[in-house]
PDB file of N, CA and C in Angstrom:
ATOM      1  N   UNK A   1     -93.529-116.244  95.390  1.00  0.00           N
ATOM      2  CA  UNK A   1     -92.596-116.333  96.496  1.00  0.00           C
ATOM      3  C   UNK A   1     -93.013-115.357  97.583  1.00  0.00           C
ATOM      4  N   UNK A   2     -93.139-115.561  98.948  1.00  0.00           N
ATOM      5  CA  UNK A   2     -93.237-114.737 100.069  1.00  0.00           C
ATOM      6  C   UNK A   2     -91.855-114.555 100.742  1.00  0.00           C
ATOM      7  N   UNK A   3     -91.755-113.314 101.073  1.00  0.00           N
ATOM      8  CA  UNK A   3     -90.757-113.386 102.092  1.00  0.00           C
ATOM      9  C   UNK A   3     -91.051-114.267 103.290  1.00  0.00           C
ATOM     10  N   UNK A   4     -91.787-114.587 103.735  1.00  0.00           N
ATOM     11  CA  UNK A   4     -91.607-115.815 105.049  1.00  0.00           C
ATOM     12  C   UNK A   4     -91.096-116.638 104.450  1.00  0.00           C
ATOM     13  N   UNK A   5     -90.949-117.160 103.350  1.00  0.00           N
ATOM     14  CA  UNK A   5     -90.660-118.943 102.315  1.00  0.00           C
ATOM     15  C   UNK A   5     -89.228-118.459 102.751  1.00  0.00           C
ATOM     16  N   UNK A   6     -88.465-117.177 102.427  1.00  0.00           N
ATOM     17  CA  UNK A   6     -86.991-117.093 102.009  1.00  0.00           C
ATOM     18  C   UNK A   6     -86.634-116.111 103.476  1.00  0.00           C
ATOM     19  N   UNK A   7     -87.021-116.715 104.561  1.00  0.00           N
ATOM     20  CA  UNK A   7     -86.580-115.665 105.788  1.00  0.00           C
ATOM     21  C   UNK A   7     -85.519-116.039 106.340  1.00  0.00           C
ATOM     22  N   UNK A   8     -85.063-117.216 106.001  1.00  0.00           N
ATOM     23  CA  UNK A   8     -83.342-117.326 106.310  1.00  0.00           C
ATOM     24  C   UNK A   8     -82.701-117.160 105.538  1.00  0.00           C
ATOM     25  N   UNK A   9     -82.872-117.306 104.478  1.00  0.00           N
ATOM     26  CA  UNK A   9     -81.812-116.859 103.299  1.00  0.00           C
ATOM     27  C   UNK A   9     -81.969-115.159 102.914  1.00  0.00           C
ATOM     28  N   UNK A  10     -82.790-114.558 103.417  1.00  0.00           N
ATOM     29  CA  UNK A  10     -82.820-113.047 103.880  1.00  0.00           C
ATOM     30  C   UNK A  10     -81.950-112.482 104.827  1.00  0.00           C
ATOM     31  N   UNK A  11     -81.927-113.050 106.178  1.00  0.00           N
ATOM     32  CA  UNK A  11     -81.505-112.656 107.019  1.00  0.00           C
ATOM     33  C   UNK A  11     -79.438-113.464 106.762  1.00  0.00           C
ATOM     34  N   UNK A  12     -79.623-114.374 106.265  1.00  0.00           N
ATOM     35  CA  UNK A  12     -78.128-114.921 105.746  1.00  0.00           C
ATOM     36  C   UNK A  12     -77.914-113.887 104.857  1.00  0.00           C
ATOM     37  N   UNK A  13     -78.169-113.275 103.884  1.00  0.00           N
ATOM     38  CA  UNK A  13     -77.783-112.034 103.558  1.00  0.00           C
ATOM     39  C   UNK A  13     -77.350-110.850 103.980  1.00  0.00           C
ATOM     40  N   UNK A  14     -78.099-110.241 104.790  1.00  0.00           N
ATOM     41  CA  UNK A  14     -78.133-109.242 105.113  1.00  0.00           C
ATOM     42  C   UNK A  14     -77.078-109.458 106.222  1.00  0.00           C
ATOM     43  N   UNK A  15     -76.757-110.137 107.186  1.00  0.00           N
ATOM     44  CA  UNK A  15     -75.739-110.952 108.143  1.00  0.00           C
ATOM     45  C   UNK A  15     -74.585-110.944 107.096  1.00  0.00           C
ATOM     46  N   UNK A  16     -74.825-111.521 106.381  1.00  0.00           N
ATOM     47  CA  UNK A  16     -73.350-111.261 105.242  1.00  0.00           C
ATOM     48  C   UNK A  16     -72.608-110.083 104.713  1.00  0.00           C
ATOM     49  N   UNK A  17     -73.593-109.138 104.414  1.00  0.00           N
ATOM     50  CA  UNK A  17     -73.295-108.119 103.984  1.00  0.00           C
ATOM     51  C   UNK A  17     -72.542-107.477 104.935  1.00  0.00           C
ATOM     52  N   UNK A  18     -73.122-107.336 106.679  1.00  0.00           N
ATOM     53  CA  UNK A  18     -72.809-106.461 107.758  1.00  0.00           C
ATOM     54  C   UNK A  18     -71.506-107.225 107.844  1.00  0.00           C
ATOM     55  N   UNK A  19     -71.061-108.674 107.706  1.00  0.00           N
ATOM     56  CA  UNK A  19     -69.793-109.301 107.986  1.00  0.00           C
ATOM     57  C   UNK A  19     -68.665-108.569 106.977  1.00  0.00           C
ATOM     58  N   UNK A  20     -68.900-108.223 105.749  1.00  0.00           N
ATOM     59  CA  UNK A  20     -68.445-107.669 104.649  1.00  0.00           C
ATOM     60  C   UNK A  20     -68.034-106.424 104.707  1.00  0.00           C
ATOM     61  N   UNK A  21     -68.770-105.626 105.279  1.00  0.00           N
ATOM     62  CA  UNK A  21     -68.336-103.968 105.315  1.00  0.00           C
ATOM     63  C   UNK A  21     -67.505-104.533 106.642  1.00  0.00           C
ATOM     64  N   UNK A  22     -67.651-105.073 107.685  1.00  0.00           N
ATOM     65  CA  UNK A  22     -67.229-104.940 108.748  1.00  0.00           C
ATOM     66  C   UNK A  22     -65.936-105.340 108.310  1.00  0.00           C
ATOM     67  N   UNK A  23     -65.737-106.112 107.969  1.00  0.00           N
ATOM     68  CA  UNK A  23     -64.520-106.949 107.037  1.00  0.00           C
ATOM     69  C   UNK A  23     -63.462-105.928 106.209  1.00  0.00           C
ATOM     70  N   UNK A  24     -64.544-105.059 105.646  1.00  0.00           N
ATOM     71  CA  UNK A  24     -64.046-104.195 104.517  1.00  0.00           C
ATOM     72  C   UNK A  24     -63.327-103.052 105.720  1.00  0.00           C
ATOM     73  N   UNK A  25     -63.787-102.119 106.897  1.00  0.00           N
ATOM     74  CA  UNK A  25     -63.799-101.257 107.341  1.00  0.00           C
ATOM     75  C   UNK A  25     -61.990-101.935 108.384  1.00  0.00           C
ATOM     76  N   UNK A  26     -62.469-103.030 108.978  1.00  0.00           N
ATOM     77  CA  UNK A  26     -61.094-103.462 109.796  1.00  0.00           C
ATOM     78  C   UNK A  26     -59.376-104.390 108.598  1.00  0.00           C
ATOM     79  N   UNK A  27     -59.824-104.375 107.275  1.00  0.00           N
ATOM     80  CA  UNK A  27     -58.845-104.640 106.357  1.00  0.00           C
ATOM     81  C   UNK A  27     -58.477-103.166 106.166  1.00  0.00           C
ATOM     82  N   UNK A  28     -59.039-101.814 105.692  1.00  0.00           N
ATOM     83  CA  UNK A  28     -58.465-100.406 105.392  1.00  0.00           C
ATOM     84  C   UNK A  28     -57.114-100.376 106.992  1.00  0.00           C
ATOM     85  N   UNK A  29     -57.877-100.854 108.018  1.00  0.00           N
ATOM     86  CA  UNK A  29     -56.903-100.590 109.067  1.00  0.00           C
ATOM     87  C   UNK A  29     -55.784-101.516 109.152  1.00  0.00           C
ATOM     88  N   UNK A  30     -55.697-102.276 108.065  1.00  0.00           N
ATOM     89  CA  UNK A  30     -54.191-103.403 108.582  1.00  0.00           C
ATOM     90  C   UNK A  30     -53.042-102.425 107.885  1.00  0.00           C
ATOM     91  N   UNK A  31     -51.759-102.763 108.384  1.00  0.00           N
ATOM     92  CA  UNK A  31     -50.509-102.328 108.625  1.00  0.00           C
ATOM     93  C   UNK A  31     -50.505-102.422 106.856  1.00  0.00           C
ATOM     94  N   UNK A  32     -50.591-103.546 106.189  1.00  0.00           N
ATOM     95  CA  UNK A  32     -50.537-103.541 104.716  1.00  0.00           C
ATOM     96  C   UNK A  32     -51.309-103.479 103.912  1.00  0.00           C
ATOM     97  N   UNK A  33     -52.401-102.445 103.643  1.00  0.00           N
ATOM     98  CA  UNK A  33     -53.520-102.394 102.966  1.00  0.00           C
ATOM     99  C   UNK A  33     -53.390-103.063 101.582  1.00  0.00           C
ATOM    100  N   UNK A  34     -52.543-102.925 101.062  1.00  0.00           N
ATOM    101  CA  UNK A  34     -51.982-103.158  99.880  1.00  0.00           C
ATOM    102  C   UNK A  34     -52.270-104.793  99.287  1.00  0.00           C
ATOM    103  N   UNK A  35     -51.456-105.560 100.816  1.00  0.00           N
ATOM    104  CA  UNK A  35     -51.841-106.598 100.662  1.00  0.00           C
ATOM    105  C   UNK A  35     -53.702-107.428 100.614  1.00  0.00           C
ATOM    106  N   UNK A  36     -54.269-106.209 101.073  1.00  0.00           N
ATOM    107  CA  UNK A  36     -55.795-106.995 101.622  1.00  0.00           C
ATOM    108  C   UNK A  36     -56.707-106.136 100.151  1.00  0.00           C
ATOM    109  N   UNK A  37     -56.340-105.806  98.992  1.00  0.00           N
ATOM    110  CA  UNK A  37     -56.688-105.259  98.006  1.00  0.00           C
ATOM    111  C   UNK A  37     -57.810-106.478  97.788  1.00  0.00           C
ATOM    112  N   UNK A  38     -57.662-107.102  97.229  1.00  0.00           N
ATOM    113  CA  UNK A  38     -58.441-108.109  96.880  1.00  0.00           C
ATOM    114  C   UNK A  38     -59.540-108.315  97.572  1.00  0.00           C
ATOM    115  N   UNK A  39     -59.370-108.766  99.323  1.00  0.00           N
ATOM    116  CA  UNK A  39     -60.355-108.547  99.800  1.00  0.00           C
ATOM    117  C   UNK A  39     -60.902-107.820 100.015  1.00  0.00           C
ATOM    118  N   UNK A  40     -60.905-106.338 100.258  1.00  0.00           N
ATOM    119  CA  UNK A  40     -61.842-105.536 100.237  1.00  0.00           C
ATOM    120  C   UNK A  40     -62.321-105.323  99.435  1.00  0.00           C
ATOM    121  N   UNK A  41     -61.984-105.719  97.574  1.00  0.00           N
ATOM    122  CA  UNK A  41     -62.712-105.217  96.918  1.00  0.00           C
ATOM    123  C   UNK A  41     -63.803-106.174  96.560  1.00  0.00           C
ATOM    124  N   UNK A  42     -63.540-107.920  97.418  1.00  0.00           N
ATOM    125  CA  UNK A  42     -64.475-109.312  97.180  1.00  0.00           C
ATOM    126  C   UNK A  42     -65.813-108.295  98.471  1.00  0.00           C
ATOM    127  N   UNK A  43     -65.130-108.098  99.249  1.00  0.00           N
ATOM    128  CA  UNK A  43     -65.781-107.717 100.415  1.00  0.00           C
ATOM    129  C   UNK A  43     -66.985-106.649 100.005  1.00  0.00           C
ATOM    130  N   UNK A  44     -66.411-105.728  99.219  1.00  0.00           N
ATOM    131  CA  UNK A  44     -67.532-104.784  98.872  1.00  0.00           C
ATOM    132  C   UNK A  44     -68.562-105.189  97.620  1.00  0.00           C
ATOM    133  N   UNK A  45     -68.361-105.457  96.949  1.00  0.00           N
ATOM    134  CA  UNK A  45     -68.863-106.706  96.114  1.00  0.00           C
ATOM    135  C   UNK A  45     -69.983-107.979  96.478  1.00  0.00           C
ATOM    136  N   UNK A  46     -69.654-108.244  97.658  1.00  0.00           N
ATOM    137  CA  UNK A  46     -70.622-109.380  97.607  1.00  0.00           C
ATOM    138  C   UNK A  46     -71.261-108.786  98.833  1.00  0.00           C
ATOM    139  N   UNK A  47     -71.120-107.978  99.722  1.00  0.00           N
ATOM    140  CA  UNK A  47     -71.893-106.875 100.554  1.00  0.00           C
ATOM    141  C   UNK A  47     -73.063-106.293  99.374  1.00  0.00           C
ATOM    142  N   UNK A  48     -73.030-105.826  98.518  1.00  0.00           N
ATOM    143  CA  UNK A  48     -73.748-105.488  97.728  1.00  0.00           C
ATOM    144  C   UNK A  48     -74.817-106.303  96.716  1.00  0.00           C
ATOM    145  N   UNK A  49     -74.271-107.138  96.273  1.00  0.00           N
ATOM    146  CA  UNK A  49     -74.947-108.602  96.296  1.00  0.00           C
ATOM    147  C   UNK A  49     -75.680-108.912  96.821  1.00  0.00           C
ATOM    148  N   UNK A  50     -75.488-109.194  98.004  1.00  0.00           N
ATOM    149  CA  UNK A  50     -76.194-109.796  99.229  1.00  0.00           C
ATOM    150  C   UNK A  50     -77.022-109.077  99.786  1.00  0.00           C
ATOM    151  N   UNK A  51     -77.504-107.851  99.495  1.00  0.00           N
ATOM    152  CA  UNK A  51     -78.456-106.484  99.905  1.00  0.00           C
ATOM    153  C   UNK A  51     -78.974-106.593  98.729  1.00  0.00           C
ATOM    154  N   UNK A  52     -78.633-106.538  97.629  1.00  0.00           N
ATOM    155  CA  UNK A  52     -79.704-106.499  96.367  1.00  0.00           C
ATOM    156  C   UNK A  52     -80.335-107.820  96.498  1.00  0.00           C
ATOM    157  N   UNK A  53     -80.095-109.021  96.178  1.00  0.00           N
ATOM    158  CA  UNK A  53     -81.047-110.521  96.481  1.00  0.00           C
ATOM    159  C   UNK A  53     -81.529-110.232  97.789  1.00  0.00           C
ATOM    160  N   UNK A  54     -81.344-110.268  98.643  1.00  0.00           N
ATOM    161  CA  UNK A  54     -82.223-109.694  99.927  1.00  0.00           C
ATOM    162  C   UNK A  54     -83.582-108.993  99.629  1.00  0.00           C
ATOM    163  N   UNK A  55     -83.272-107.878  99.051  1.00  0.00           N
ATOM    164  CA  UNK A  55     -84.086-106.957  98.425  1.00  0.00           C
ATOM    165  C   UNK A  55     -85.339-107.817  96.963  1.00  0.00           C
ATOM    166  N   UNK A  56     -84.870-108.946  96.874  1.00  0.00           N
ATOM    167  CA  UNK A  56     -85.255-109.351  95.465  1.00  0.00           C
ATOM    168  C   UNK A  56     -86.252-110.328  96.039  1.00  0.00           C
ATOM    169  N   UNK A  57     -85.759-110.957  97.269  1.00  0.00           N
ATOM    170  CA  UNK A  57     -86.818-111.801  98.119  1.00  0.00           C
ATOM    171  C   UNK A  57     -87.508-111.236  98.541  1.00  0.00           C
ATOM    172  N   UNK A  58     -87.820-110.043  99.426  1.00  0.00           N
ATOM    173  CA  UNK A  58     -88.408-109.473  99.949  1.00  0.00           C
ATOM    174  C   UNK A  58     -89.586-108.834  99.224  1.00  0.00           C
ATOM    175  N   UNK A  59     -89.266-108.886  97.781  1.00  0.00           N
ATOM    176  CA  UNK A  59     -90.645-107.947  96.916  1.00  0.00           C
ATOM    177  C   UNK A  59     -90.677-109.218  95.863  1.00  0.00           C
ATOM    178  N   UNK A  60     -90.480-110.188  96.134  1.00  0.00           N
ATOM    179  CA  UNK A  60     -91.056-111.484  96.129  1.00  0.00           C
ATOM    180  C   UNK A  60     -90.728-111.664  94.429  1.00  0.00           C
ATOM    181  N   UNK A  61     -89.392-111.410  93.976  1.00  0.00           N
ATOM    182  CA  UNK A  61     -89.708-110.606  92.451  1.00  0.00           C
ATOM    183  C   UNK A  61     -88.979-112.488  91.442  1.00  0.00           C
ATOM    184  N   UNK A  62     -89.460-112.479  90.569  1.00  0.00           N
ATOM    185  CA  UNK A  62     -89.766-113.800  89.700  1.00  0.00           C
ATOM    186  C   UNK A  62     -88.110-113.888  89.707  1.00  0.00           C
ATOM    187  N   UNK A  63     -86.968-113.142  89.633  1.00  0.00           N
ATOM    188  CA  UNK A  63     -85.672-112.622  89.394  1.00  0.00           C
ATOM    189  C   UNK A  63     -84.988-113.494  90.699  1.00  0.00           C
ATOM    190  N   UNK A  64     -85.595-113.298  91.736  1.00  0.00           N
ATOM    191  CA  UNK A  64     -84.944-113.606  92.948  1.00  0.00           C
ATOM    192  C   UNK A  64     -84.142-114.807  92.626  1.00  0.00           C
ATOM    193  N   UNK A  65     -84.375-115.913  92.538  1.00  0.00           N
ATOM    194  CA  UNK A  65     -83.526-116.933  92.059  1.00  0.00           C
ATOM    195  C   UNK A  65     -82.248-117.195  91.169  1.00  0.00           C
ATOM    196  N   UNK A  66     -81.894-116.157  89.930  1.00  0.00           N
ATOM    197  CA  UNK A  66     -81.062-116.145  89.153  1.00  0.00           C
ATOM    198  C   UNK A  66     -80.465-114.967  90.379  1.00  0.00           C
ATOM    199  N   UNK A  67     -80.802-114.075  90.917  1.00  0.00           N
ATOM    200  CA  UNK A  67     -80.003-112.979  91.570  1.00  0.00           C
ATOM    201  C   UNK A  67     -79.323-113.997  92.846  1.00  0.00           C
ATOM    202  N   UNK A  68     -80.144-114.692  93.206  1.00  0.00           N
ATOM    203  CA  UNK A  68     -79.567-115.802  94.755  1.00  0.00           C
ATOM    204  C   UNK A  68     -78.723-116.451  94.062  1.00  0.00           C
ATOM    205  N   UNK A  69     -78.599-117.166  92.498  1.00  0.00           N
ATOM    206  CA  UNK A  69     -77.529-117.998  92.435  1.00  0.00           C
ATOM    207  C   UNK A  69     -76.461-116.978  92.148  1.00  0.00           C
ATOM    208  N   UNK A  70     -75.891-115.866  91.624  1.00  0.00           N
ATOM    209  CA  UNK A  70     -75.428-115.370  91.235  1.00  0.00           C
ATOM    210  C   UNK A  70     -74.462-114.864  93.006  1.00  0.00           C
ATOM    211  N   UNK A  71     -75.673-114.444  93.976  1.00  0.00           N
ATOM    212  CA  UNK A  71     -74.868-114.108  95.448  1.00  0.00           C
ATOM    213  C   UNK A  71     -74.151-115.494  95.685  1.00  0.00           C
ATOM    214  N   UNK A  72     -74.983-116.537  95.834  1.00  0.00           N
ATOM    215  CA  UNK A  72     -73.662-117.711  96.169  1.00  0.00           C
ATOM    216  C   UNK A  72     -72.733-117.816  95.443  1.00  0.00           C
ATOM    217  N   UNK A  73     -72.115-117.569  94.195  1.00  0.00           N
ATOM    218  CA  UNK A  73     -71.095-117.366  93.787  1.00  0.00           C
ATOM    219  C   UNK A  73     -69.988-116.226  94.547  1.00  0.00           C
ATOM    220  N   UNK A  74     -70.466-115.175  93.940  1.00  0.00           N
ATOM    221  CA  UNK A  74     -69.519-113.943  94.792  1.00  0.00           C
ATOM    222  C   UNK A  74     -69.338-114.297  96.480  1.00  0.00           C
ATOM    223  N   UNK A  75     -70.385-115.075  97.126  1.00  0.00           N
ATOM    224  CA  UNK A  75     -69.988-115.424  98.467  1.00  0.00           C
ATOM    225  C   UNK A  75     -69.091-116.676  98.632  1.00  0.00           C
ATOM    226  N   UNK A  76     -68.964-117.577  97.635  1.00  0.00           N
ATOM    227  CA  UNK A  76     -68.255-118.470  97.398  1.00  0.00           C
ATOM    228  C   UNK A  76     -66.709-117.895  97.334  1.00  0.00           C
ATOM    229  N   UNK A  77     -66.880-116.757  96.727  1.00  0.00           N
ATOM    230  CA  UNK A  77     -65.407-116.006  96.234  1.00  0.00           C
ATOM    231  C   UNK A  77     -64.576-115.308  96.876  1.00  0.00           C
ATOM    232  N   UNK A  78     -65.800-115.038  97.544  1.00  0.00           N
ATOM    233  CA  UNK A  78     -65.497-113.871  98.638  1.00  0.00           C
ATOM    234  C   UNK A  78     -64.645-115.120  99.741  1.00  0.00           C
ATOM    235  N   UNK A  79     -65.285-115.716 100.777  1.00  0.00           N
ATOM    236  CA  UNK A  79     -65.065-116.406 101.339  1.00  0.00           C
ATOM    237  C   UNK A  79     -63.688-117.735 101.483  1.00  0.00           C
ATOM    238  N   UNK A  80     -63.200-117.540 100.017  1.00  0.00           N
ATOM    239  CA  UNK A  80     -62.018-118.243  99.808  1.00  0.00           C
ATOM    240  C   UNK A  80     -61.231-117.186 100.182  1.00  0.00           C
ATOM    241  N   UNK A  81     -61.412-116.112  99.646  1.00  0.00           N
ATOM    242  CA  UNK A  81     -60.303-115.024  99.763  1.00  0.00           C
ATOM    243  C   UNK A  81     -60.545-114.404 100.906  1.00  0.00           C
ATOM    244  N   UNK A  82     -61.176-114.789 101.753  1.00  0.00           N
ATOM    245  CA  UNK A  82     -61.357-114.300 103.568  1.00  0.00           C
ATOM    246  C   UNK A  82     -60.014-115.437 104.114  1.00  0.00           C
ATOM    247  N   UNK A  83     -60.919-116.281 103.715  1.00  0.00           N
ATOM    248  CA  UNK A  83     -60.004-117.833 104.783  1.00  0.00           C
ATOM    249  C   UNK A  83     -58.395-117.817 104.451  1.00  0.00           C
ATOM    250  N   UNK A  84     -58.280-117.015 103.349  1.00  0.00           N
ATOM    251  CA  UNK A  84     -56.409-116.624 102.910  1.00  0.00           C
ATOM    252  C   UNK A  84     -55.807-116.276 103.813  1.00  0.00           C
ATOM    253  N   UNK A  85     -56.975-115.288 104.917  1.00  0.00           N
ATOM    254  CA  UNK A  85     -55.964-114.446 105.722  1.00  0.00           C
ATOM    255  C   UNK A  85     -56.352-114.549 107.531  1.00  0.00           C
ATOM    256  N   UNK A  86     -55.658-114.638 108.201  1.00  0.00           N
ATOM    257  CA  UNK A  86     -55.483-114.893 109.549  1.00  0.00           C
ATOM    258  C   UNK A  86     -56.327-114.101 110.587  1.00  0.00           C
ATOM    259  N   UNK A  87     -57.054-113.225 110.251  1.00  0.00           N
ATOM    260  CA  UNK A  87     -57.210-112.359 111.200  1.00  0.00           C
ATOM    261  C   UNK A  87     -58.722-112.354 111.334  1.00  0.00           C
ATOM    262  N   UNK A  88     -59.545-112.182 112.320  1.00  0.00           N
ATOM    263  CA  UNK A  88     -60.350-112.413 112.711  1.00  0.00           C
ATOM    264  C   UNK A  88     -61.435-112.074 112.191  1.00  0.00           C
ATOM    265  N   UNK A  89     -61.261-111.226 111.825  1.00  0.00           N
ATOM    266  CA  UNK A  89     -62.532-110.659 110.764  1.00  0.00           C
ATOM    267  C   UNK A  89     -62.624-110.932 109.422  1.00  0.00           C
ATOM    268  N   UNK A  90     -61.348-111.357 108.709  1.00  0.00           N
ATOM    269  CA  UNK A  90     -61.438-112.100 107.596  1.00  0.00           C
ATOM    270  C   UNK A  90     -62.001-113.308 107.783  1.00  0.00           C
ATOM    271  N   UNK A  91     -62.163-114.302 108.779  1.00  0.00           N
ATOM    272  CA  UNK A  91     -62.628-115.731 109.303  1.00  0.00           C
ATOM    273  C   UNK A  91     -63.864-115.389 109.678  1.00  0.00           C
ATOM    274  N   UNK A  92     -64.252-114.141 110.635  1.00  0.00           N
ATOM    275  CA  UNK A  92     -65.934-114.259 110.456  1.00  0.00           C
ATOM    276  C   UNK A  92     -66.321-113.846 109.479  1.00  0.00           C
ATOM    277  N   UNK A  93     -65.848-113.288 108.366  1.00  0.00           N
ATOM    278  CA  UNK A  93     -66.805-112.589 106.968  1.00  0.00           C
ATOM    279  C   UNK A  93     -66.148-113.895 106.264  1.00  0.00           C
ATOM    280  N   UNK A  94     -65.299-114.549 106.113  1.00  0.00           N
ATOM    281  CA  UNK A  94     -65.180-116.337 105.446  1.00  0.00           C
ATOM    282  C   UNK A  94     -66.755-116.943 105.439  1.00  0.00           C
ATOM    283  N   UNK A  95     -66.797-117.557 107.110  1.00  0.00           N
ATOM    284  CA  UNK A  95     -68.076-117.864 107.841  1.00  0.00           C
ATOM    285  C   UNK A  95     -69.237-117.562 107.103  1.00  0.00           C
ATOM    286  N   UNK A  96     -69.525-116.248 107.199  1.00  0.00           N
ATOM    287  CA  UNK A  96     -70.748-115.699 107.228  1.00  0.00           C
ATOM    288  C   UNK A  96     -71.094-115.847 105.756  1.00  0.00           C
ATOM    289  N   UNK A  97     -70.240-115.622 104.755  1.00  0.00           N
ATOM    290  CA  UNK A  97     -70.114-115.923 103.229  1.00  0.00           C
ATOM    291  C   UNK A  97     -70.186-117.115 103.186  1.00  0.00           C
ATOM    292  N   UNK A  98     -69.891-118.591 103.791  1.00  0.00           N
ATOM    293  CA  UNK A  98     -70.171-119.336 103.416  1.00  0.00           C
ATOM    294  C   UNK A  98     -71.721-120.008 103.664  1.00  0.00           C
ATOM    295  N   UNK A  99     -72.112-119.432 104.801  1.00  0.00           N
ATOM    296  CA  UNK A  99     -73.331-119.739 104.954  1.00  0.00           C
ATOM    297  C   UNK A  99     -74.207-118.542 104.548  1.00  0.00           C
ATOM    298  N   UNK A 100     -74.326-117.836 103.834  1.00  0.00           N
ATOM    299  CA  UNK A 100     -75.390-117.095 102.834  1.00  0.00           C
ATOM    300  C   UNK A 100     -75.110-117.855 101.361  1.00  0.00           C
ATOM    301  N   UNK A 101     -74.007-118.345 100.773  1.00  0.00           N
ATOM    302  CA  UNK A 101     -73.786-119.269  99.853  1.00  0.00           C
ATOM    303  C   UNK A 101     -75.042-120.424  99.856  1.00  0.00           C
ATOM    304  N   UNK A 102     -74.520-121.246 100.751  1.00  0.00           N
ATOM    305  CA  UNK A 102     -75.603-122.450 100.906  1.00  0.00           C
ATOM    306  C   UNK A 102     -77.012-121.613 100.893  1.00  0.00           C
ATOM    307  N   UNK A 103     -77.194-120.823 102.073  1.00  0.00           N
ATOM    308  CA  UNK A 103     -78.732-120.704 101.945  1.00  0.00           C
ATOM    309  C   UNK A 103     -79.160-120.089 100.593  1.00  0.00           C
ATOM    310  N   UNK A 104     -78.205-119.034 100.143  1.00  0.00           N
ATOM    311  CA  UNK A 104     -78.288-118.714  98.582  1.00  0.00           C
ATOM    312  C   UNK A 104     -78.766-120.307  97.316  1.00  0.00           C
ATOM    313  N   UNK A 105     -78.170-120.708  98.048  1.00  0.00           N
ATOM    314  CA  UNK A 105     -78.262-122.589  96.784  1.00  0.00           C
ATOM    315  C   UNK A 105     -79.397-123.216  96.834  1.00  0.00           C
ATOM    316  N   UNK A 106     -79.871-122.845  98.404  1.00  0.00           N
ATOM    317  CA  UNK A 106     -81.116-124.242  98.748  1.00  0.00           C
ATOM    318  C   UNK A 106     -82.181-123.156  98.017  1.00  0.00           C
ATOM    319  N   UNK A 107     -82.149-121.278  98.244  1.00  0.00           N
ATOM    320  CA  UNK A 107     -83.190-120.456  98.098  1.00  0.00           C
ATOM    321  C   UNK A 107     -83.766-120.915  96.577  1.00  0.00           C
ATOM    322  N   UNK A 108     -82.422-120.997  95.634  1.00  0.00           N
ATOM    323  CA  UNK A 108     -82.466-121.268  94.300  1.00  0.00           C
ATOM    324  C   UNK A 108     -83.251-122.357  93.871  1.00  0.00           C
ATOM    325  N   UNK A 109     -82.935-123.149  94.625  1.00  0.00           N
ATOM    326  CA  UNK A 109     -83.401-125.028  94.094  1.00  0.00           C
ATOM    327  C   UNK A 109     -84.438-124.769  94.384  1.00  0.00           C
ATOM    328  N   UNK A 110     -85.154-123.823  95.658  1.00  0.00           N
ATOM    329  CA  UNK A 110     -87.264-123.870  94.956  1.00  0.00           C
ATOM    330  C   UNK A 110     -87.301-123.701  93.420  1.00  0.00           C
TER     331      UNK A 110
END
């Protein structure tokens, strides 16, 4: 595997992750933290995910594939539990999780 083969499903990662903390950093600031528990903790979770398979494409490692199907899941998870909630940054880290998912799926099926 080269990283050029997996350079969108790299950069759909790493785009995911930054949607995720960003996600994670403007949920600590809502009026009910309490309520956004869940997501920040999907949020930090598949931010991390999504930097390790990143990392797994990039050094081209035989692993990358079981680690990519494993991120489209948690971005799958993540991303339901974004779209729960109304606010703008839960809908772009939804987004952005759903499309590192797919590219996570197609990376796999090589």
């Amino acid at each position: 595997m080269h990283q050029q083969q997996f350079s969108s499903c790299i950069k759909a990662c790493y785009d995911c992750a930054d949607a995720c903390d960003m996600c994670t950093t403007a949920c600590l600031q809502e009026e009910d933290v309490k309520m956004m528990a869940q997501c920040i903790a999907l949020d930090i979770d598949c931010a991390q995910l999504c930097r390790v398979a990143a990392g797994f494409m990039v050094r081209g490692s035989a692993s990358a594939s079981a680690v990519c199907q494993a991120c489209a899941s948690i971005c799958d998870m993540c991303a339901a539990e974004c779209a729960k909630h109304s606010m703008q940054h839960c809908q772009d880290c939804a987004a952005a999780c759903r499309r590192c998912a797919d590219e996570c799926r197609k990376m796999s099926s090589h």
